[in-house]
C-alpha atoms as a PDB file:
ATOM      1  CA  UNK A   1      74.612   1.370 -16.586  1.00  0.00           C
ATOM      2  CA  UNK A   2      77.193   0.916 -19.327  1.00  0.00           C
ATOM      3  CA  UNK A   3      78.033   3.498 -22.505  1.00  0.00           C
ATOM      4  CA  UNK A   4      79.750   1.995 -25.237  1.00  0.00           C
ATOM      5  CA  UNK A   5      81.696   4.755 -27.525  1.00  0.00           C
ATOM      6  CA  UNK A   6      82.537   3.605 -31.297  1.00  0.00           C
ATOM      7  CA  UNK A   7      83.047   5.465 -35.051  1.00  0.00           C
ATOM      8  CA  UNK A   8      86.657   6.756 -33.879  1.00  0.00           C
ATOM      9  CA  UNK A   9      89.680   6.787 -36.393  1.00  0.00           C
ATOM     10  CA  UNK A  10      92.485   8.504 -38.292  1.00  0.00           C
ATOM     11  CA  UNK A  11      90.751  11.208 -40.841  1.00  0.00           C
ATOM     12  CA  UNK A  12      92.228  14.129 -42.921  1.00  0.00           C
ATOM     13  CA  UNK A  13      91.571  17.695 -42.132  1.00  0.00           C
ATOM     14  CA  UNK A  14      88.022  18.507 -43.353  1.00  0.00           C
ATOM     15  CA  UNK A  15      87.145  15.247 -43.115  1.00  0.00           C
ATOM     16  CA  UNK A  16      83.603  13.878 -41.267  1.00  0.00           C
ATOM     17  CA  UNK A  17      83.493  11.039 -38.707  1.00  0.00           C
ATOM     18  CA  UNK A  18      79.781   9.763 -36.996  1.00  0.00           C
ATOM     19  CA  UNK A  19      80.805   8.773 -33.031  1.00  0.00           C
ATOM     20  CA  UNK A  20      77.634   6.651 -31.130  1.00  0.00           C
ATOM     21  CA  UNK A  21      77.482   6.211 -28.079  1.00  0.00           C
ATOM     22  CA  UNK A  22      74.928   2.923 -26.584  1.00  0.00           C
ATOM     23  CA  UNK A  23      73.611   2.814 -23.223  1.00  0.00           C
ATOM     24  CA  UNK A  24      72.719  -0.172 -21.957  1.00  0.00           C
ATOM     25  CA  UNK A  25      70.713  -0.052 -18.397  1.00  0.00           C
ATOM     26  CA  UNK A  26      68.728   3.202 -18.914  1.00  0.00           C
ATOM     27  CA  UNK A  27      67.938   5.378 -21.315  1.00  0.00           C
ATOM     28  CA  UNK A  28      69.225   8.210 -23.113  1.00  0.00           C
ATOM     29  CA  UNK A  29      65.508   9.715 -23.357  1.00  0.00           C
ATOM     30  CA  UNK A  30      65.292   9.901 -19.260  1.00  0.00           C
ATOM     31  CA  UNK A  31      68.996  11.655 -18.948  1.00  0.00           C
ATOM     32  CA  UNK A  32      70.891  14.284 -20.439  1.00  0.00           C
ATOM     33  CA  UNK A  33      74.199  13.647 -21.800  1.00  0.00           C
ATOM     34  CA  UNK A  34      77.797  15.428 -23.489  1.00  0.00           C
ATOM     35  CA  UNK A  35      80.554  14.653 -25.391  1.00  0.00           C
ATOM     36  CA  UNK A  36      83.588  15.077 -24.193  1.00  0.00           C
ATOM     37  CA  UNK A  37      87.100  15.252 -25.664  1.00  0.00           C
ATOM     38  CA  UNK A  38      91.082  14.584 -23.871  1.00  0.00           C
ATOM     39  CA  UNK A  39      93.923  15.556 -25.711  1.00  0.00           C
ATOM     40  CA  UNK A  40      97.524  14.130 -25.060  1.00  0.00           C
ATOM     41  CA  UNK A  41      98.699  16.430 -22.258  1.00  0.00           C
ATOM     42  CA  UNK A  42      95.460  18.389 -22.443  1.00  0.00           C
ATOM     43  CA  UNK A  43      92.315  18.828 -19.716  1.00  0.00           C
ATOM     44  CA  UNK A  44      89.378  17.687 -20.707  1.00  0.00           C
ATOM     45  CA  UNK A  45      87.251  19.687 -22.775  1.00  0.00           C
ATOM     46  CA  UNK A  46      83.109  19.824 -23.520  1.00  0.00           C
ATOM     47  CA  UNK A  47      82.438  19.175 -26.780  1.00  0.00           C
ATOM     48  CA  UNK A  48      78.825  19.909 -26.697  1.00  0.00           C
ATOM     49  CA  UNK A  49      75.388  18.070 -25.083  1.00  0.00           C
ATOM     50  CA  UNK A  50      71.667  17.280 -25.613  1.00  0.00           C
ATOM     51  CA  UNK A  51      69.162  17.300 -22.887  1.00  0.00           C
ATOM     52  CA  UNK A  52      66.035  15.142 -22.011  1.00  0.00           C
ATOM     53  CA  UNK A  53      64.390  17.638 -23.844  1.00  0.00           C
ATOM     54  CA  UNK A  54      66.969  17.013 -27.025  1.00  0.00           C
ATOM     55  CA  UNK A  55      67.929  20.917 -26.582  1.00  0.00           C
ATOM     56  CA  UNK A  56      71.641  20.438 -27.903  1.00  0.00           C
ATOM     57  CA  UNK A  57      74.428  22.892 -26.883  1.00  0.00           C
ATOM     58  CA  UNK A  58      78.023  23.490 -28.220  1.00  0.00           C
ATOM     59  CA  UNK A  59      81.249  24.349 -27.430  1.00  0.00           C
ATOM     60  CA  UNK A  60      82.490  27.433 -29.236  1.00  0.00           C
ATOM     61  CA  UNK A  61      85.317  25.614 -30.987  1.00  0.00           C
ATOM     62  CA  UNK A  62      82.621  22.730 -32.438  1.00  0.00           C
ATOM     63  CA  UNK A  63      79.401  25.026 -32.527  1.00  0.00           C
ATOM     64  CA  UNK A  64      78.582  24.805 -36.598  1.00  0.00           C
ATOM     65  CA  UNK A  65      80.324  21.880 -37.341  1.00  0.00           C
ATOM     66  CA  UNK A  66      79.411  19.224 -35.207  1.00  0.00           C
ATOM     67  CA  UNK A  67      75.864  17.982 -34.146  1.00  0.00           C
ATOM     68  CA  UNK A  68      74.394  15.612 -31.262  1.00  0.00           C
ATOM     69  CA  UNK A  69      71.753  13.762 -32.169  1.00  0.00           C
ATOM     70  CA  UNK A  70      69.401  11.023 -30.263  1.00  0.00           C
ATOM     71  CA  UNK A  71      67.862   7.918 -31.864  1.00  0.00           C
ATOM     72  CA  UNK A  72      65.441   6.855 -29.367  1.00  0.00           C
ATOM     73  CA  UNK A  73      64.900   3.232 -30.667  1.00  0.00           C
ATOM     74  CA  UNK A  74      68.390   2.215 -30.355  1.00  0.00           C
ATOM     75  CA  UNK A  75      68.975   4.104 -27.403  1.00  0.00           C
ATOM     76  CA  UNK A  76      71.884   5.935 -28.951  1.00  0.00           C
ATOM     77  CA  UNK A  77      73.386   9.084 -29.094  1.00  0.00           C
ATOM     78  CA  UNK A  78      75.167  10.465 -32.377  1.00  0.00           C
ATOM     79  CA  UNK A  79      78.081  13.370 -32.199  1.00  0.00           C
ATOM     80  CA  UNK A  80      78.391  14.130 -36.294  1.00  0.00           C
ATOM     81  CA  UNK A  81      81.668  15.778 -36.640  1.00  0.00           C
ATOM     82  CA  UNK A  82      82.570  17.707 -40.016  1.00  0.00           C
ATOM     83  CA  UNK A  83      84.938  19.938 -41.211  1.00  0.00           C
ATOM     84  CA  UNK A  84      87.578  17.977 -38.982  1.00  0.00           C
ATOM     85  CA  UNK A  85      90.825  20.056 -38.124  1.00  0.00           C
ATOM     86  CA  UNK A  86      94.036  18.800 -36.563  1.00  0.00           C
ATOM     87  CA  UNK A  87      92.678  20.457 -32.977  1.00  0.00           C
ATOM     88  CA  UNK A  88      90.166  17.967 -32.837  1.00  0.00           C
ATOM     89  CA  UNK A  89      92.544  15.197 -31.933  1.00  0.00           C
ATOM     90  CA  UNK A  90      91.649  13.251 -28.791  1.00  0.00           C
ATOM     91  CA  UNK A  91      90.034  10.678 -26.969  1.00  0.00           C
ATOM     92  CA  UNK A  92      86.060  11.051 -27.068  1.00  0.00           C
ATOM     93  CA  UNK A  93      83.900  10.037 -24.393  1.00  0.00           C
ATOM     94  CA  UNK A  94      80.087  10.053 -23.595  1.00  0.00           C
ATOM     95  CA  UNK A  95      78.893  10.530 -20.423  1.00  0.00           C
ATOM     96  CA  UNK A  96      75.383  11.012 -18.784  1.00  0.00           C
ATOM     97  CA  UNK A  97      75.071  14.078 -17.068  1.00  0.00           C
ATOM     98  CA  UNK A  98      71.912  12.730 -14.142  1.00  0.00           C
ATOM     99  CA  UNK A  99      74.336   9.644 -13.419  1.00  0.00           C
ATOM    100  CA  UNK A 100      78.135  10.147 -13.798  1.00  0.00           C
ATOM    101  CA  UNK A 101      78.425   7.474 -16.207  1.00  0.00           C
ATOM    102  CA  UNK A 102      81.100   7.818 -19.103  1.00  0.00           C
ATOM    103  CA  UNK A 103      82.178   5.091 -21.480  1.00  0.00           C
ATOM    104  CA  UNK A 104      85.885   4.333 -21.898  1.00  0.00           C
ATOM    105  CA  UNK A 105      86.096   6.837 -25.043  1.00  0.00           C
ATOM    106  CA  UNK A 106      86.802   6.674 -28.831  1.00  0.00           C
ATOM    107  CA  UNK A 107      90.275   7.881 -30.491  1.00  0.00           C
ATOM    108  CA  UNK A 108      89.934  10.840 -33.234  1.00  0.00           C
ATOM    109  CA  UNK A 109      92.947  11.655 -35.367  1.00  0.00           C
ATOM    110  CA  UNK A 110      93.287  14.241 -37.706  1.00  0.00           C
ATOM    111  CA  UNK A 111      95.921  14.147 -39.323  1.00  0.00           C
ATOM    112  CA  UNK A 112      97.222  14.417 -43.176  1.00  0.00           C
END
């Protein structure tokens, strides 16, 4: 099983980035999955998740302006991220709840 993390980069504040996340070796449809974030000198925080049912859930601090999606056919999972703010800085990763799996993660900066 391999996840693959990609659509990081340097935005302003209220500013929209699209992460994906592609699994290779099972699907997303037979697992449920979150987003995580890691701040410099931070723990790890849940950003939000989607189930095998696609019930999504949110951290407080994302809830409203970000949203998980799944597209099925390309076995990839979407985390939509708007109204950026300098907090949500970090290094995002993917990882599969049923198997432990994580990709190696995706850099946000937001930043004027």
């Amino acid at each position: 099983v391999q996840l693959v993390e990609s659509g990081g980069g340097l935005v302003q504040p209220g500013g929209s980035l699209r992460l994906s996340c592609v699994a290779s070796g099972t699907r997303f449809r037979d697992n449920a999955m979150s987003w995580y974030r890691q701040a410099p000198g931070q723990e790890r925080e849940w950003v939000g998740g989607i189930s095998r049912g696609d019930v999504t859930d949110y951290a407080e601090s994302t809830r409203g302006r970000f949203t998980i999606s799944l597209d099925d056919a390309k076995n990839t999972v979407y985390l939509q991220m708007n109204n950026l703010k300098p907090e949500d800085t970090g290094i995002y990763y993917c990882k599969m709840i049923t198997t432990g799996h994580r990709g190696q993660g995706t850099q946000v900066t937001v930043s004027s």
